[in-house]
Protein backbone atom coordinates (compact mmCIF):
# COMPACT_ATOMS: atom_id res chain seq x y z
CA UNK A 1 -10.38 -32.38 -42.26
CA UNK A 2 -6.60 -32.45 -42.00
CA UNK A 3 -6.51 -29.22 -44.44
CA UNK A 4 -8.88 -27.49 -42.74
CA UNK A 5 -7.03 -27.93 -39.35
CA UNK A 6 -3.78 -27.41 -41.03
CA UNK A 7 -5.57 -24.16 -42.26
CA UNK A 8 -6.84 -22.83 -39.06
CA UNK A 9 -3.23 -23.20 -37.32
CA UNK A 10 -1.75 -20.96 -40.20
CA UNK A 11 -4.29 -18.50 -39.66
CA UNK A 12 -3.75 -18.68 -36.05
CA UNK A 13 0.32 -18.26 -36.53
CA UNK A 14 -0.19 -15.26 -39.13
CA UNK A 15 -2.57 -13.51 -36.51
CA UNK A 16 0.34 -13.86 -34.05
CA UNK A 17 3.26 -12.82 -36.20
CA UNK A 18 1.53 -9.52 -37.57
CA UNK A 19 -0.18 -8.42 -34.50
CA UNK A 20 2.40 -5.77 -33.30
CA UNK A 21 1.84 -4.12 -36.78
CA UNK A 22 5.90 -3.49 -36.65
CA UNK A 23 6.12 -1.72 -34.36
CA UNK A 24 8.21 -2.29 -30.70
CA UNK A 25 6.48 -3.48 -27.74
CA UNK A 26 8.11 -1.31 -24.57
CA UNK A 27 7.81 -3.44 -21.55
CA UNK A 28 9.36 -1.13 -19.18
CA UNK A 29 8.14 1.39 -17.15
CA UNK A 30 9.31 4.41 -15.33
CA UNK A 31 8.99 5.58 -11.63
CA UNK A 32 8.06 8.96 -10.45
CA UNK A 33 9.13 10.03 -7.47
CA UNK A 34 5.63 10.68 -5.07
CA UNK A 35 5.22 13.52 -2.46
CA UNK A 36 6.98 12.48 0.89
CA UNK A 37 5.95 12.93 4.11
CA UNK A 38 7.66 12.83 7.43
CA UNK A 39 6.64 12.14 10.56
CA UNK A 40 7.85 12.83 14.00
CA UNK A 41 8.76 9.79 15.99
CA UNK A 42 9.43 10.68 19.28
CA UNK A 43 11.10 8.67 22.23
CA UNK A 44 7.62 7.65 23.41
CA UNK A 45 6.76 6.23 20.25
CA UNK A 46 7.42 2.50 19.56
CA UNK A 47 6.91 1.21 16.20
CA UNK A 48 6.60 -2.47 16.08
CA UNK A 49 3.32 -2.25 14.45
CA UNK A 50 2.42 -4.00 11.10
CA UNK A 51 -0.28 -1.98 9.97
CA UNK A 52 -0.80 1.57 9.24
CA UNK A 53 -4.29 2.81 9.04
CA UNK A 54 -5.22 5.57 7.30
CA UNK A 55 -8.55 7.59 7.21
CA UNK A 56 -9.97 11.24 6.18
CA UNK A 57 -12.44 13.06 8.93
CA UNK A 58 -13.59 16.66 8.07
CA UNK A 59 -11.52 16.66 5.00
CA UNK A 60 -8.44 16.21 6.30
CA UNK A 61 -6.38 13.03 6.22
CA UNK A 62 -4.71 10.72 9.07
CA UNK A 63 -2.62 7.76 9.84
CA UNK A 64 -2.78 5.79 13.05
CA UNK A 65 -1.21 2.46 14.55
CA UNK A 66 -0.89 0.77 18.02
CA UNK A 67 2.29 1.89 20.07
CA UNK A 68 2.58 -0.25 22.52
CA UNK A 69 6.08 -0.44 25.01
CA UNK A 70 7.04 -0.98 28.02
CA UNK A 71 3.81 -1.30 29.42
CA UNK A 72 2.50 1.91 27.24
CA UNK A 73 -0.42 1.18 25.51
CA UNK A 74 -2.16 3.77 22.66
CA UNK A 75 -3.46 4.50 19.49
CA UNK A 76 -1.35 7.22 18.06
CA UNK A 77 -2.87 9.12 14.92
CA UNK A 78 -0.67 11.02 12.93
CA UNK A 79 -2.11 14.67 11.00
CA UNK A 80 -0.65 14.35 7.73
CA UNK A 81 -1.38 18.07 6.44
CA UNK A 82 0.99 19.18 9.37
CA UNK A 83 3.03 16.55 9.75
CA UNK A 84 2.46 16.20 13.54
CA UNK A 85 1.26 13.83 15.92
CA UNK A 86 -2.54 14.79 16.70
CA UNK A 87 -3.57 12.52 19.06
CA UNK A 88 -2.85 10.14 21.67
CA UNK A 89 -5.20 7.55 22.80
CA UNK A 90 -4.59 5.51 25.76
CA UNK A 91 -5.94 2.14 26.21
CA UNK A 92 -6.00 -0.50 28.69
CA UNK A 93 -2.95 -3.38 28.58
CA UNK A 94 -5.66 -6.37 28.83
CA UNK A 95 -7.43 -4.82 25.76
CA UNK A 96 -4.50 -4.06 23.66
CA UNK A 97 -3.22 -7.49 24.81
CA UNK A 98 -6.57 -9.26 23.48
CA UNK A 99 -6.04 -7.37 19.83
CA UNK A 100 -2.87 -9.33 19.18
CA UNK A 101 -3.37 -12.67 17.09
């Protein structure tokens, strides 16, 4: 029993060892730089927001968050393809109030 134990545990280390088959295991990996966007934050616009949300209506893709200061409360949604603010949203202080946890 103690050969056949000592047997599978040599197997077991020889499987290890010759697994790479010699050649180099590269752990590293490089970073491409992705398409940027920029968008237009005006002197209304109050980022204090967590969360971004983004969706695609019509084929076309959008961000939008709460901005919410100084008693200005909206959803602001963001047109990605040009870059621009699209819409504004206003909504009532109680119910933007009620969203925060």
């Amino acid at each position: 029993m103690k050969k056949l134990l000592l047997l599978l545990i040599l197997a077991q280390l020889y499987a290890c060892s010759s697994s790479n088959n010699g050649t180099e295991i590269e752990y590293s990996k490089e970073l491409v730089e992705a398409k940027k966007i920029t968008l237009p934050i005006d002197e209304r616009t109050y980022f204090l927001s967590k969360s971004i949300f983004q969706f695609e209506e019509d084929g076309k893709e959008y961000l939008h968050f709460e901005n919410s200061r100084k008693g200005m409360y909206e959803i602001v949604t963001f047109d990605l393809e040009k870059q621009d603010v699209h819409h504004r949203l206003p909504i009532q202080p109680e119910l933007a109030s009620s969203w925060k946890i």
